[in-house]
Protein backbone atom coordinates (compact mmCIF):
# COMPACT_ATOMS: atom_id res chain seq x y z
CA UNK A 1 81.97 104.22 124.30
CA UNK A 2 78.78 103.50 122.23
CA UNK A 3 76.07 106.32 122.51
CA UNK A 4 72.30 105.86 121.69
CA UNK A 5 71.66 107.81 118.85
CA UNK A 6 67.98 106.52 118.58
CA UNK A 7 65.16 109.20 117.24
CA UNK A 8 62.40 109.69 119.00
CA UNK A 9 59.73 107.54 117.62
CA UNK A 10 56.85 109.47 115.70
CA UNK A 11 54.23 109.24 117.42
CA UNK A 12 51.80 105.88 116.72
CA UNK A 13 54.25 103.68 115.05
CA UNK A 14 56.39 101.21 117.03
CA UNK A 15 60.03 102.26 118.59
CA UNK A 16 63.13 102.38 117.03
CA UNK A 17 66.01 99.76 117.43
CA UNK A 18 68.46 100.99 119.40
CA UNK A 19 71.31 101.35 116.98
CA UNK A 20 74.91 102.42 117.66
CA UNK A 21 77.68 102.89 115.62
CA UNK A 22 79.41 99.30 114.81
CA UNK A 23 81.82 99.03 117.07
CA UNK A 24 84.33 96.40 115.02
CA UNK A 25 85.09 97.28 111.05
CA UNK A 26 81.56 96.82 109.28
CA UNK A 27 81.48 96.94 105.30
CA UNK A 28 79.01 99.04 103.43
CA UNK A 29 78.68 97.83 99.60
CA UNK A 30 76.88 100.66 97.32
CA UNK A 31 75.69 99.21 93.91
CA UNK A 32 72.93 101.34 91.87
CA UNK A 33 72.14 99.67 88.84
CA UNK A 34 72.29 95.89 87.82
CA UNK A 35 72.33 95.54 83.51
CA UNK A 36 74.32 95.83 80.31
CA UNK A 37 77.49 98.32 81.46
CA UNK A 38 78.72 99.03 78.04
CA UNK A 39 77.18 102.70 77.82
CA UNK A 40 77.60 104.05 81.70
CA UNK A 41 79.79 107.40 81.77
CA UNK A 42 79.07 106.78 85.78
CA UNK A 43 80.24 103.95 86.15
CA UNK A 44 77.26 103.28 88.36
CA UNK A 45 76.05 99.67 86.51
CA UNK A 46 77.28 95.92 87.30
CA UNK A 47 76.31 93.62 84.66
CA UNK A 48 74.64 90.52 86.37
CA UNK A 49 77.03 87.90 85.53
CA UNK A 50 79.42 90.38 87.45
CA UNK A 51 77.51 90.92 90.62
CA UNK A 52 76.32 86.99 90.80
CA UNK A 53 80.74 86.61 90.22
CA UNK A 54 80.78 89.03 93.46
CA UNK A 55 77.61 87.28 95.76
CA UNK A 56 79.72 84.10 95.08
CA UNK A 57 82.95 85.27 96.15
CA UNK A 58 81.61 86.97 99.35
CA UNK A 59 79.68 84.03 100.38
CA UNK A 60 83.31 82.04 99.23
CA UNK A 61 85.01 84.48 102.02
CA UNK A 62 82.07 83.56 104.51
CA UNK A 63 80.29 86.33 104.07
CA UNK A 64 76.85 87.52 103.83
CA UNK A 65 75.05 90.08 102.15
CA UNK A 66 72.11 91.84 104.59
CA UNK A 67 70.20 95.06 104.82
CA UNK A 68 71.27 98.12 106.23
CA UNK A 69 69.10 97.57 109.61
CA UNK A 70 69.76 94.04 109.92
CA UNK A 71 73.63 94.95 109.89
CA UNK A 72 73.00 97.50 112.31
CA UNK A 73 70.76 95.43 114.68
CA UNK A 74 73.57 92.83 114.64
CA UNK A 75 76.30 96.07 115.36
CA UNK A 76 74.04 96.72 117.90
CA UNK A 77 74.23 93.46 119.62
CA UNK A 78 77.75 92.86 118.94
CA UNK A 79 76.97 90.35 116.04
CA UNK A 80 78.30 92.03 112.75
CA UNK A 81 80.85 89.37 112.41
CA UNK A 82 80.57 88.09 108.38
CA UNK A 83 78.26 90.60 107.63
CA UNK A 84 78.23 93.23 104.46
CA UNK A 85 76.04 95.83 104.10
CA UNK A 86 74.32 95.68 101.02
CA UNK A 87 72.70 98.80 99.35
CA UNK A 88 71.27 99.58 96.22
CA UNK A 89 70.83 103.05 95.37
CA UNK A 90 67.63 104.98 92.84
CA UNK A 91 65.60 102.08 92.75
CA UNK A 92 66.28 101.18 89.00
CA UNK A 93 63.58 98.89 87.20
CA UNK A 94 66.31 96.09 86.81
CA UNK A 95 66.81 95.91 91.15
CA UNK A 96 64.03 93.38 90.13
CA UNK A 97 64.32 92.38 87.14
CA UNK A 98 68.10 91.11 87.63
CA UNK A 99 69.88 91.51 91.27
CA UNK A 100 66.36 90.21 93.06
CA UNK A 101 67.08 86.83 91.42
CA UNK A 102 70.83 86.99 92.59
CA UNK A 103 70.46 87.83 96.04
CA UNK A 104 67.94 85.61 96.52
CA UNK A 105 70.17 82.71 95.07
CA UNK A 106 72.94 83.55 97.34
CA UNK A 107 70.97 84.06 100.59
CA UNK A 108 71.58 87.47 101.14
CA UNK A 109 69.23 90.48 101.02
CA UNK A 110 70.06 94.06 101.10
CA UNK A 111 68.90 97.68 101.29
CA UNK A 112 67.08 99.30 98.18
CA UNK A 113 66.82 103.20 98.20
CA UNK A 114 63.72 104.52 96.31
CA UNK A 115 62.46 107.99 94.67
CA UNK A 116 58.60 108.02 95.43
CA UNK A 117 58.54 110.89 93.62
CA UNK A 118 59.95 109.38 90.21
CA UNK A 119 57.92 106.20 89.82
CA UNK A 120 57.74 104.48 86.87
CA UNK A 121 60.40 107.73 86.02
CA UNK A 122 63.98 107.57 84.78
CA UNK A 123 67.26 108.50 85.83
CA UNK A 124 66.71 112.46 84.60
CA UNK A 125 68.89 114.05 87.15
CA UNK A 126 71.63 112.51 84.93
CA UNK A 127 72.73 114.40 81.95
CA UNK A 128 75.13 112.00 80.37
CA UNK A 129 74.26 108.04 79.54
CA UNK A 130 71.19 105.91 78.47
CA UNK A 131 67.77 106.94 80.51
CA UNK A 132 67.62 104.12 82.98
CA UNK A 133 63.56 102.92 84.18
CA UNK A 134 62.56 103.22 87.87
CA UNK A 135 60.53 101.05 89.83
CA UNK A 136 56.86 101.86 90.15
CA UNK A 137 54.76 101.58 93.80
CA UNK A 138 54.61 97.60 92.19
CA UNK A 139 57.85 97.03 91.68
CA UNK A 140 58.53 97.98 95.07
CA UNK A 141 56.05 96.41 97.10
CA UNK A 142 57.70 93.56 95.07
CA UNK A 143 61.07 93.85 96.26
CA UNK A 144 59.66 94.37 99.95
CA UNK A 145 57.62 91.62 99.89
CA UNK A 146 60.61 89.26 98.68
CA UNK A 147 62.89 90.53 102.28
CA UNK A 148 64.38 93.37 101.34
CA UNK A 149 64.66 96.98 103.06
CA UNK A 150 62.92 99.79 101.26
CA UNK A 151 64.43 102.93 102.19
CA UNK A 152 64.31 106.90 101.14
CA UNK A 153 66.37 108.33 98.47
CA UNK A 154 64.85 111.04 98.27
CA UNK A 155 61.53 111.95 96.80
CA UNK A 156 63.41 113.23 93.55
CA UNK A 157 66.93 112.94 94.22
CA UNK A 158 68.03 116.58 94.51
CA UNK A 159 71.30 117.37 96.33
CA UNK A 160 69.92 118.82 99.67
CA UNK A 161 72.63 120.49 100.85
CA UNK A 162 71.95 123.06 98.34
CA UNK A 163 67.97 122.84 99.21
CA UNK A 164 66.43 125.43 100.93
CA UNK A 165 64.39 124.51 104.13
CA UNK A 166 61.51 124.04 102.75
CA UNK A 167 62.40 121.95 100.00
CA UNK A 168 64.55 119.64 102.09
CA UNK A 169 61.40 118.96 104.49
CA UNK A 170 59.75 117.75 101.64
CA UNK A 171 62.48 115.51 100.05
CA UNK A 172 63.31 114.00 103.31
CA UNK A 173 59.95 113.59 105.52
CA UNK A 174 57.11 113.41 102.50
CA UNK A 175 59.70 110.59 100.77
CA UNK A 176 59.47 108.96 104.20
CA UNK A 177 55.26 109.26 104.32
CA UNK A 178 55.08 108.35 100.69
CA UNK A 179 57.00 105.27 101.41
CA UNK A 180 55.17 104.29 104.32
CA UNK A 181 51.49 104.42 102.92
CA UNK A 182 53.37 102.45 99.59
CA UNK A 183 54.51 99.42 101.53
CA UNK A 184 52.47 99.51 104.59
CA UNK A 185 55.70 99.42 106.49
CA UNK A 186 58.31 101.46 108.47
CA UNK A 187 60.75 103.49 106.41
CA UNK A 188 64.27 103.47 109.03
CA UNK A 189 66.77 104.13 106.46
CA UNK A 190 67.50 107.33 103.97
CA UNK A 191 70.35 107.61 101.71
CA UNK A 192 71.86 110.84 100.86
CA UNK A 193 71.43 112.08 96.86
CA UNK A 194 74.77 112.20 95.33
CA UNK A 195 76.18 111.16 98.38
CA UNK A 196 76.02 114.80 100.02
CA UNK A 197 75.48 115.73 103.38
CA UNK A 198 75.99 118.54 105.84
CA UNK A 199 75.06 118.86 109.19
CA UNK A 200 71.53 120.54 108.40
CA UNK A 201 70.74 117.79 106.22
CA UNK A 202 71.53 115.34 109.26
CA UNK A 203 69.50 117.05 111.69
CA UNK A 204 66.54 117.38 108.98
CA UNK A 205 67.17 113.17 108.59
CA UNK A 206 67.04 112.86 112.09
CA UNK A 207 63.88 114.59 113.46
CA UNK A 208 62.04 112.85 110.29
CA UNK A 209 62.30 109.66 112.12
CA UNK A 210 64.34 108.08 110.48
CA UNK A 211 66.92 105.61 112.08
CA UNK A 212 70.11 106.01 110.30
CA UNK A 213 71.61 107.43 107.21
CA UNK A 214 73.86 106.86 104.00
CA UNK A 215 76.41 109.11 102.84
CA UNK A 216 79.47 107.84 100.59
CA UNK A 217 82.87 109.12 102.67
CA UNK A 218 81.02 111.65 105.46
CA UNK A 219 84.59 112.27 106.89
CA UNK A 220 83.62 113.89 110.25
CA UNK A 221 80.35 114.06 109.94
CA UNK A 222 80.65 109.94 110.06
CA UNK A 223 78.13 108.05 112.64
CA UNK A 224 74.73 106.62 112.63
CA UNK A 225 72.99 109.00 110.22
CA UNK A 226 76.20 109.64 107.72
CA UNK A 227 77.19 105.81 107.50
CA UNK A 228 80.27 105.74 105.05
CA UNK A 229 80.03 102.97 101.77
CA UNK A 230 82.22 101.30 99.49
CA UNK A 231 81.34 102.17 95.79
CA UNK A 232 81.27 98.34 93.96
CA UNK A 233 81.66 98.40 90.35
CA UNK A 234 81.62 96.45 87.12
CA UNK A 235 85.45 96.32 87.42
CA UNK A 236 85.32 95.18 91.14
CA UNK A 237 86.94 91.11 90.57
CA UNK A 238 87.82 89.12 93.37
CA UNK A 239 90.86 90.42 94.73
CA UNK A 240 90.06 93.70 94.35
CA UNK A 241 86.93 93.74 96.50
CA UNK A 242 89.65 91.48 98.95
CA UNK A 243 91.50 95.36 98.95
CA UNK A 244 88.18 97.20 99.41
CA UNK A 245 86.99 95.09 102.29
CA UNK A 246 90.61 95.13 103.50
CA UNK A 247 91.14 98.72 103.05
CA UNK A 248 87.91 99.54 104.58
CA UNK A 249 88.40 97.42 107.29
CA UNK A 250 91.24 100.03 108.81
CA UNK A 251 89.09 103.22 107.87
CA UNK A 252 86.77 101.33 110.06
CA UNK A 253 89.40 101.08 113.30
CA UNK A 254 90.14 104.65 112.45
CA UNK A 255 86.39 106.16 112.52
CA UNK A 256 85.87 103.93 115.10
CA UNK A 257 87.83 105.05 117.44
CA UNK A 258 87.67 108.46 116.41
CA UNK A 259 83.45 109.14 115.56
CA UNK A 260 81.99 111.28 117.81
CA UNK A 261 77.58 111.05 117.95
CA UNK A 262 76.06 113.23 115.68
């Protein structure tokens, strides 16, 4: 049975949606950085001619790319049919420079997870690999004005289950001010720094306001604010994405039948 997980609305900005847990398989795509792959230890970056290969073949398969609270408004509603989560994680420099112009061509937008306490930054919290630009408060406004979600990474992408209270207050609700007074919009969606989350780093998520969250694989801890993704890569052809989505597909019917409300 679907539960209401919705937050209670801070107080002077407009309600939540009422979002649920999908209850058919839903697919979560992760990408992170769209440009030359050649130097990524990570093996965090698509090269563009690779993610334009994978737009095409999703849209081939009759499916479409959309934001994380568009996918969960149609879960919501019993709509999710065709739909992929889309999700770009950091909020690199080239989200606009190169997958902007993609997703746009193939009708599809997505969700893009910023640091608003690294603009115009780099990628420091990585030790290995070329320093990678971040979007500035332009940049962003940019990609939100074009359709797509902004959402919290983070203000400096720290892993907050090793945060103390204090620190994890500020990483999850300033990020979530920050990016409100930057786009002059609401902030629903955070996305979980290295992809790790406990249950105090839930409940801090939650009672920011925000109306779900992204983890990686949450195992139990998977629902509404720990929403599990598929990592998409540079090596990700055709038929193996047709795996991922069909390999996530019965991870779905499992969780689903087995995720219990946060």
């Amino acid at each position: 049975m679907s539960v209401d997980l919705t937050p209670p609305a801070p107080s002077g900005t407009e309600p939540f949606l009422r979002l649920r847990p999908p209850r058919n398989p839903a697919w979560v795509a992760m990408y992170h950085s769209v440009a030359d792959p050649s130097d990524d230890p990570y093996e965090i970056t698509v090269a563009p001619d690779r993610l334009a290969e994978q737009l095409r073949w999703m849209r081939r398969q009759g499916l479409r790319g959309v934001s994380m609270t568009h996918l969960l408004e149609a879960c919501a509603r019993g709509l999710e049919h065709n739909l992929v989560g889309l999700t770009f994680d950091d909020g690199y420099r080239d989200f606009v420079e190169e997958a902007l112009p993609l997703l746009r061509r193939y009708e599809c937008t997505a969700t893009l997870f910023v640091l608003p306490g690294r603009l115009d930054g780099d990628n420091a919290w990585d030790p290995l690999g070329p320093r990678k630009p971040l979007l500035g408060a332009e940049g962003i406004r940019h990609a939100a004005e074009s359709g797509m979600e902004i959402g919290s990474h983070g203000l400096t992408h720290v892993d907050l289950t090793a945060a103390d209270d204090a620190l994890l207050r500020r990483e999850v609700s300033d990020s979530r001010a920050a990016l409100r007074d930057l786009t002059d919009g609401e902030v629903r969606g955070f996305c979980y720094p290295y992809g790790h989350v406990d249950e105090r780093v839930v409940a801090a998520v939650r009672e920011a306001g925000y109306g779900y969250g992204c983890a990686i694989a949450p195992g139990a801890l998977a629902g509404t604010y720990a929403l599990p993704r598929v990592h998409v890569g540079q090596g990700d052809t055709a038929w193996r994405l047709r795996l991922k989505l069909r390999t996530n597909r019965l991870r779905r019917r499992a969780l689903d039948g087995s995720a219990v409300a946060e």
